[in-house]
Protein backbone atom coordinates (compact mmCIF):
# COMPACT_ATOMS: atom_id res chain seq x y z
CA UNK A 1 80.97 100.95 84.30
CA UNK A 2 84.62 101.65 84.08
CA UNK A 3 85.29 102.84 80.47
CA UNK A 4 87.40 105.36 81.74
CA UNK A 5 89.54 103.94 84.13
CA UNK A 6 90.81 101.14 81.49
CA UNK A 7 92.43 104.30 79.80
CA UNK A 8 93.88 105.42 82.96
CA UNK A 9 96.71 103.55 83.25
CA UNK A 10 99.51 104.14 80.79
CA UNK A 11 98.32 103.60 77.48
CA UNK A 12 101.06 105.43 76.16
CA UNK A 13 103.43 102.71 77.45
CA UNK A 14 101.78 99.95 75.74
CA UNK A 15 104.31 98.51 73.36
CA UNK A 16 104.05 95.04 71.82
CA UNK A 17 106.38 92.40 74.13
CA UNK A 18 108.65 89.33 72.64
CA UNK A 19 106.14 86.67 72.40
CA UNK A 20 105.67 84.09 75.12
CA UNK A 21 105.81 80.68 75.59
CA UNK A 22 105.43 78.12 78.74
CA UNK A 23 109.33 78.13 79.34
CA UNK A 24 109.09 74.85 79.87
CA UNK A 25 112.91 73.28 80.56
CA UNK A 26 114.53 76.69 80.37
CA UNK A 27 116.77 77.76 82.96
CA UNK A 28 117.76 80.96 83.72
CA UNK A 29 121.19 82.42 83.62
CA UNK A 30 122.72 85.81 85.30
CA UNK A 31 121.37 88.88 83.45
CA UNK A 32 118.29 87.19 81.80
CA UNK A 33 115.35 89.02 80.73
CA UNK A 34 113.19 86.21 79.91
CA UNK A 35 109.89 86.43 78.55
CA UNK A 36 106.85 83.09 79.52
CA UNK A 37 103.35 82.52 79.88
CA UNK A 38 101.80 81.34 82.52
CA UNK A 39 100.22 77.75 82.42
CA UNK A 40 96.73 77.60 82.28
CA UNK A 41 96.29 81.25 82.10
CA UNK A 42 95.58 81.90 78.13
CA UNK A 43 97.18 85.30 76.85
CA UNK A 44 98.58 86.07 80.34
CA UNK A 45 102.66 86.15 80.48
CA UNK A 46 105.42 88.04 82.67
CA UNK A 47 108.73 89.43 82.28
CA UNK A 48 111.66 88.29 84.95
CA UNK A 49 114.62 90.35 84.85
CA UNK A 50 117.65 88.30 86.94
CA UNK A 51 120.82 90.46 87.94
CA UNK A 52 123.84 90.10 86.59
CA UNK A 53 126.07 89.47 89.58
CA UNK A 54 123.66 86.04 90.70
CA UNK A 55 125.98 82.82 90.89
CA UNK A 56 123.00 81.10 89.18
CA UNK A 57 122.50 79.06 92.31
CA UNK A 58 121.69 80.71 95.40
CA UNK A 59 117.83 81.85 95.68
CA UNK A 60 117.24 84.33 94.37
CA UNK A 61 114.96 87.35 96.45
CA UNK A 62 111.84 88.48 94.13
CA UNK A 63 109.86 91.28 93.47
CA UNK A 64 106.44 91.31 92.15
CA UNK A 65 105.75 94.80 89.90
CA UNK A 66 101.71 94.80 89.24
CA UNK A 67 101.19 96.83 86.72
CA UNK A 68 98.08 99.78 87.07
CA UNK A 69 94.44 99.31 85.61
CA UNK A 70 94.77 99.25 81.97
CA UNK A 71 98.59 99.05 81.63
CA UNK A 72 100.35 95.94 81.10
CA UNK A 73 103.74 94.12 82.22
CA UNK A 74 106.23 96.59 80.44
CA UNK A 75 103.87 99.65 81.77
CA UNK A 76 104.75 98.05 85.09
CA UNK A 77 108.60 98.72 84.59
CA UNK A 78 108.60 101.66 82.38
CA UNK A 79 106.20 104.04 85.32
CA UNK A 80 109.07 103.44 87.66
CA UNK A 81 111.79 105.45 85.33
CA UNK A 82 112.57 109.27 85.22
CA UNK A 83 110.79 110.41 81.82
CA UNK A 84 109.80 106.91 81.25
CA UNK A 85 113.33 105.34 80.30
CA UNK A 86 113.99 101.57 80.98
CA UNK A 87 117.47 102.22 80.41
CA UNK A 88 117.60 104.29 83.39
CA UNK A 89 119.30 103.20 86.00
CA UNK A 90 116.81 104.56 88.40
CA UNK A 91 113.98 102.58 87.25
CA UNK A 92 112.86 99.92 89.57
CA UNK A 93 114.14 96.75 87.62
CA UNK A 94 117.63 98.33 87.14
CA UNK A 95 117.96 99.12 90.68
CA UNK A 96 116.62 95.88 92.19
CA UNK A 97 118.60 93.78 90.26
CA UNK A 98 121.74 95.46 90.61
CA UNK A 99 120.85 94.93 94.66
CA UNK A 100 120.41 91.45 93.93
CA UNK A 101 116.67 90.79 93.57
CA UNK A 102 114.94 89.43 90.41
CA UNK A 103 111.64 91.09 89.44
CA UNK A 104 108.78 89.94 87.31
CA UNK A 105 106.29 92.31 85.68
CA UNK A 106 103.01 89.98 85.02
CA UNK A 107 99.84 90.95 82.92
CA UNK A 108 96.81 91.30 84.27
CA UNK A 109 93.84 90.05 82.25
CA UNK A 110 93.28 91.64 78.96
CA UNK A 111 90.27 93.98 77.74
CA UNK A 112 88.00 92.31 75.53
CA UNK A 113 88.74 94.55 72.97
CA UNK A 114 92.41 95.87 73.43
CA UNK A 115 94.85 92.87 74.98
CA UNK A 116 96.96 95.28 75.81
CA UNK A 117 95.14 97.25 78.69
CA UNK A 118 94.50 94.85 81.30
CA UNK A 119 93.39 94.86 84.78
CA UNK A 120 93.45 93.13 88.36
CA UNK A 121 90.81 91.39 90.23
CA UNK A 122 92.23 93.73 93.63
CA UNK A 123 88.78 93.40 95.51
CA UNK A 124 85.81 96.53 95.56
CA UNK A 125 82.26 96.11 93.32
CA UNK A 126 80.39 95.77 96.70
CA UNK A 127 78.21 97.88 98.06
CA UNK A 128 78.46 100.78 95.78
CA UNK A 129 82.14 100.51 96.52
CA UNK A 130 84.63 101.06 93.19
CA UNK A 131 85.32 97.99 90.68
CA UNK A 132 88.71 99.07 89.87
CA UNK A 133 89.99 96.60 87.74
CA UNK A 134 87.37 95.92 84.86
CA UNK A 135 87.31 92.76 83.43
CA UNK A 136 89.23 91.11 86.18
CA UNK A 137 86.65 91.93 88.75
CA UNK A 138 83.39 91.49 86.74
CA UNK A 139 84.44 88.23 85.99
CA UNK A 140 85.87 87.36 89.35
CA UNK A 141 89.08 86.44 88.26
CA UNK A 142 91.26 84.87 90.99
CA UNK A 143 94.13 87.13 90.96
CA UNK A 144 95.37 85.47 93.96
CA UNK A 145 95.60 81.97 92.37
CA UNK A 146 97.36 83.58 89.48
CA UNK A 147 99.99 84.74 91.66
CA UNK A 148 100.46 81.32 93.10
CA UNK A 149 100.83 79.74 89.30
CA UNK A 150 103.07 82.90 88.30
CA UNK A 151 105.59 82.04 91.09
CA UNK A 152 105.19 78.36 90.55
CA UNK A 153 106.40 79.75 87.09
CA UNK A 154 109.38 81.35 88.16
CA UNK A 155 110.19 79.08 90.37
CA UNK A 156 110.83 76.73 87.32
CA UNK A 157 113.18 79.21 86.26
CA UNK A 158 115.28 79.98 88.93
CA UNK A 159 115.54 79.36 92.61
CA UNK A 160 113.65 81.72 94.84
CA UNK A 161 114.41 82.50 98.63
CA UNK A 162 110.68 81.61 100.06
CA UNK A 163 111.55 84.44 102.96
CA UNK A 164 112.09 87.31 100.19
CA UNK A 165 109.18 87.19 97.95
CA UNK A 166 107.73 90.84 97.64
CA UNK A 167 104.81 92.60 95.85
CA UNK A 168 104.35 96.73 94.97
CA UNK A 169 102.50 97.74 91.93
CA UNK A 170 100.49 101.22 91.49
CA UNK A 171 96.73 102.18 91.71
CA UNK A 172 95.21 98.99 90.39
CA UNK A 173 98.39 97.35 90.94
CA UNK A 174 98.77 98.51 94.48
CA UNK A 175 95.55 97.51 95.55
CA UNK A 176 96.38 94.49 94.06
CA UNK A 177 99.49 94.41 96.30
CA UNK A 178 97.05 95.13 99.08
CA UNK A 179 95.80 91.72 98.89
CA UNK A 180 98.41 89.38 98.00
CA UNK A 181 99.34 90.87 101.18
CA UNK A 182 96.56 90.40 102.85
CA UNK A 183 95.61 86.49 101.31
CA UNK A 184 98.66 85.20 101.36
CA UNK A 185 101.01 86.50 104.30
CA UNK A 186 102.82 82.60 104.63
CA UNK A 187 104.12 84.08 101.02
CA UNK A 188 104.31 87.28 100.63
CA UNK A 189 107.37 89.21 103.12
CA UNK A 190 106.67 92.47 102.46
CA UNK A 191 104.51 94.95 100.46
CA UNK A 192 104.75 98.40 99.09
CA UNK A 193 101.82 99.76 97.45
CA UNK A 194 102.21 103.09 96.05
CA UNK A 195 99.02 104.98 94.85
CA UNK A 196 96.27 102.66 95.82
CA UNK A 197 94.68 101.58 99.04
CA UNK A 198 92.99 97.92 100.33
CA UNK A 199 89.96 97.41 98.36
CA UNK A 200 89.70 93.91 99.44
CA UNK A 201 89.74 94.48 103.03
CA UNK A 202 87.44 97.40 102.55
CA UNK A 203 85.10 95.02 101.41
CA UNK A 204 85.03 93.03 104.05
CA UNK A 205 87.79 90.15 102.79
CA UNK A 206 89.97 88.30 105.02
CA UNK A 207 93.26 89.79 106.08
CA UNK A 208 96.71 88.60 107.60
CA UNK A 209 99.07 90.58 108.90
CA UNK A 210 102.09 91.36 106.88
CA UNK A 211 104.92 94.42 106.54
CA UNK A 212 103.63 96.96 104.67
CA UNK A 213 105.38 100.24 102.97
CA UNK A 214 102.34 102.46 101.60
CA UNK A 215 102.91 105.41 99.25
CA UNK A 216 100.46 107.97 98.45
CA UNK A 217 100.26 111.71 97.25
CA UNK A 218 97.98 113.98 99.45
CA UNK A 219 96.95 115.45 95.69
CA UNK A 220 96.44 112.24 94.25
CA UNK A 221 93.83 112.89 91.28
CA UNK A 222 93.18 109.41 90.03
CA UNK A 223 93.24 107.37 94.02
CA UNK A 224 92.23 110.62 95.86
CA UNK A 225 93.49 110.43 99.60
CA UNK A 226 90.38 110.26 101.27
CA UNK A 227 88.68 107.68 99.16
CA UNK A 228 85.45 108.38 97.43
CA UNK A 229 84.00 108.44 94.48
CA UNK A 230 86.46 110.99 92.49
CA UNK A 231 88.75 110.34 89.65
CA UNK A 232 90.74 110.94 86.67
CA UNK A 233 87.98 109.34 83.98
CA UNK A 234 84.32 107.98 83.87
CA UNK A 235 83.71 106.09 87.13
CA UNK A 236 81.28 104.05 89.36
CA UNK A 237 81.73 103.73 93.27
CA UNK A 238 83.67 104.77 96.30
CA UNK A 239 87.06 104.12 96.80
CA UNK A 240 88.85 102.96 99.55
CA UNK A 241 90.67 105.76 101.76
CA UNK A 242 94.34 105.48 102.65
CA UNK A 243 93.58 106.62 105.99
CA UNK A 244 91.47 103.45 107.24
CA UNK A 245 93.42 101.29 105.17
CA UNK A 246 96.67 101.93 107.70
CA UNK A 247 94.45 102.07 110.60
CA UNK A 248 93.62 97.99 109.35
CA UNK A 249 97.43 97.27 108.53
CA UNK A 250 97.89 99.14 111.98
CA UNK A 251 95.17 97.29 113.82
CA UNK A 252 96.31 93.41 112.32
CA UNK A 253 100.04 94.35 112.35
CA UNK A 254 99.87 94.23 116.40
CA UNK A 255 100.41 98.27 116.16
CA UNK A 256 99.81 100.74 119.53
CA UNK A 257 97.77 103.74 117.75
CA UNK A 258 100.28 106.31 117.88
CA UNK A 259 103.06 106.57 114.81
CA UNK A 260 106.09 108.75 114.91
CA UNK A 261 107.05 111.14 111.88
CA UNK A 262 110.18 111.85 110.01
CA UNK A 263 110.08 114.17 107.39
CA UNK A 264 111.82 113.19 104.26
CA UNK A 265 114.85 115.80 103.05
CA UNK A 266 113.59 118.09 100.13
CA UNK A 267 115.97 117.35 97.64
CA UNK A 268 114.01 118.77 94.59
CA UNK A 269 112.65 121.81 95.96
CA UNK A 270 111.32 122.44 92.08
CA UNK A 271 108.72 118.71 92.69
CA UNK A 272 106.39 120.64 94.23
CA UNK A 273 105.86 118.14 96.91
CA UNK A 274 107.34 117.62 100.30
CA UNK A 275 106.92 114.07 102.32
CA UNK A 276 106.46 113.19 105.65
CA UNK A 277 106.79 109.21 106.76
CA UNK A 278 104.35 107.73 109.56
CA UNK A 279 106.16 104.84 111.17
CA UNK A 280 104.13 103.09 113.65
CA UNK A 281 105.25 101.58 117.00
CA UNK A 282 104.62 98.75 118.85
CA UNK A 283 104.44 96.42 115.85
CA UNK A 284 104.64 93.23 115.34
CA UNK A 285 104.89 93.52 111.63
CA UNK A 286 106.00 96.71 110.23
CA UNK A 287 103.93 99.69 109.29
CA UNK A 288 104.81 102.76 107.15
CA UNK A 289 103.11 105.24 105.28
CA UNK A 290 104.86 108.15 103.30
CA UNK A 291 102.52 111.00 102.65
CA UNK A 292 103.90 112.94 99.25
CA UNK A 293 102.28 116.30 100.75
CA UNK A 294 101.35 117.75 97.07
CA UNK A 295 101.81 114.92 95.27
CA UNK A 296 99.97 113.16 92.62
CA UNK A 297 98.91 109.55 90.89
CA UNK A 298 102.48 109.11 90.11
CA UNK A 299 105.70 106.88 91.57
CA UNK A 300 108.43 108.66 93.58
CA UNK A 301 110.87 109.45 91.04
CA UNK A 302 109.08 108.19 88.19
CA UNK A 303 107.27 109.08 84.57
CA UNK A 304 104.02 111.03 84.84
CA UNK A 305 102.33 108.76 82.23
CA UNK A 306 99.12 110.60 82.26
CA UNK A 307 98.81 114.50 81.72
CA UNK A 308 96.80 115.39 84.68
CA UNK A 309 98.19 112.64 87.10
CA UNK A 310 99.90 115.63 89.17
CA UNK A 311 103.25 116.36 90.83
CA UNK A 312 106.44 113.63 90.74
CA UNK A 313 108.38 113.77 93.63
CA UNK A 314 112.10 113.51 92.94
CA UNK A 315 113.01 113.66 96.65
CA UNK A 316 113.46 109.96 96.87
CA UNK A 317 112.50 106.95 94.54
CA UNK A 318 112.24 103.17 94.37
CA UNK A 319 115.45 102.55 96.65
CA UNK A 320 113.02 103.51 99.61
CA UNK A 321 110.67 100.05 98.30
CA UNK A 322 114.04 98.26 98.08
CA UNK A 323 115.28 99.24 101.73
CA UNK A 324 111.83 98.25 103.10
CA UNK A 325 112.23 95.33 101.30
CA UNK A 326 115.64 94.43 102.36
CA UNK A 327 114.82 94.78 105.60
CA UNK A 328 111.78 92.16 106.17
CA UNK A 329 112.42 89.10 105.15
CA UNK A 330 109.80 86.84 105.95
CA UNK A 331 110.46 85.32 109.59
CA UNK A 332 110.91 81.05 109.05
């Protein structure tokens, strides 16, 4: 059903990772990059990057990267650099953890047939709407759950503020953010999906009411704007629209209808994409949306992993997730 949309996401990053074990006693010390499984979850493992300037004490604020259908954990980081270079110090990880927050990049469940492309269980596959994650939604894998273990995980590692835990991701990985968000708000502070809209609420799943940061391009090829059934490869079903997904996050956020616009300064006239950013008012949890007006499948600032996944904008990039993140900590 989705043959296609396994190769969407970032083959081309797939590189073999150190291997994993359970990290069971290990403790982790300023700078880290530290490599673990995840207990009870076979061939399923994460990446935490801590910054360097932690006392290794204080709790730590986190950021969850889910990687896009068919990529894997170091996909995750490497779509958030210019050109695709994790020694940039624009990609996400760099720039988090030099602000203070740890991140972990987790895998998804594996293809049968190529570990290395792997998928979340984000919600669609009813109704003729679009199973975007493969494996991980034929087989109704609880993503959710595995979220809960993987911070259980990390928590084993290092100490984690319980106000400042945060998820983003793109495509599959967004709409994966989408509902973490949306199943566990008592966690989760803030989210930031860029790319990908609420499948799970779409399909009728529960939803709380949480901050939420949404990034999409008006030309997106692969998550078209207005939903449907369109994409970059072979596909089944409808996709959720970005559109009625913020008129949900809206509607449970305690929002009035209108939102007020701010367009963002064109600092790379040569992107090919302007953006304008929807803030809502009258929330009780806050509601964004940044429209990349010519935009594609891609993250602000970031690598264009596929050939036809359309326009970068270099007008702003992850420090925008980081701000939004900053500012919401989860009220006690």
């Amino acid at each position: 059903m989705i043959r296609g949309v396994v190769l969407v996401a970032m083959i081309a990053a797939c590189r073999s990772h150190p291997a994993d074990d359970a990290c069971t006693g290990k403790h982790a010390r300023p700078g880290d990059h530290i490599a673990c499984s995840v207990a009870g979850w076979p061939d399923r493992g994460f990446d935490l990057a801590v910054p360097s300037t932690w006392d290794g004490k204080t709790p730590l604020p986190l950021v969850i990267a889910y990687h896009g259908g068919g990529g894997n954990r170091e996909a995750a980081r490497r779509v958030t650099c210019p050109a695709g270079d994790e020694r940039d110090p624009k990609c996400l990880v760099a720039l988090a953890t030099a602000r203070g927050f740890a991140v972990v990049s987790p895998d998804g469940t594996p293809a049968k047939l190529a570990r290395e492309m792997r998928t979340w269980n984000a919600g669609g596959g009813k109704a003729g709407r679009y199973c975007a994650s493969g494996r991980a939604c034929a087989e109704h894998v609880d993503d959710v759950k595995f979220t809960d273990d993987l911070l259980a995980a990390v928590r084993a590692l290092a100490p984690i503020d319980d106000r400042r835990i945060y998820a983003t991701g793109l495509s599959n990985g967004a709409a994966m953010a989408h509902r973490i968000g949306c199943e566990r708000p008592g966690v989760i502070a803030a989210i930031a999906p860029v790319g990908g809209a609420n499948q799970h609420a779409d399909d009728g799943g529960a939803c709380g009411a949480v901050p939420v940061l949404a990034i999409h391009g008006s030309t997106d090829p692969c998550w078209p704007y207005a939903g449907g059934a369109q994409g970059c490869l072979e596909q089944e079903g409808v996709k959720a629209d970005v559109e009625t997904t913020m008129a949900g996050w809206a509607k449970r956020n305690g929002c009035r209808p209108a939102y007020e616009t701010a367009a963002i300064p064109d600092r790379d006239p040569t992107d090919h994409a302007t953006s304008i950013r929807r803030t809502w008012t009258g929330c009780t949890a806050a509601t964004e949306l940044i429209v990349v007006d010519g935009g594609g499948h891609t993250w602000p600032s970031g690598w264009p992993y596929l050939a036809r996944s359309g326009n970068v904008t270099r007008d702003f990039g992850s420090e925008v997730i980081l701000d939004f993140f900053a500012a919401h900590p989860r009220a006690r």
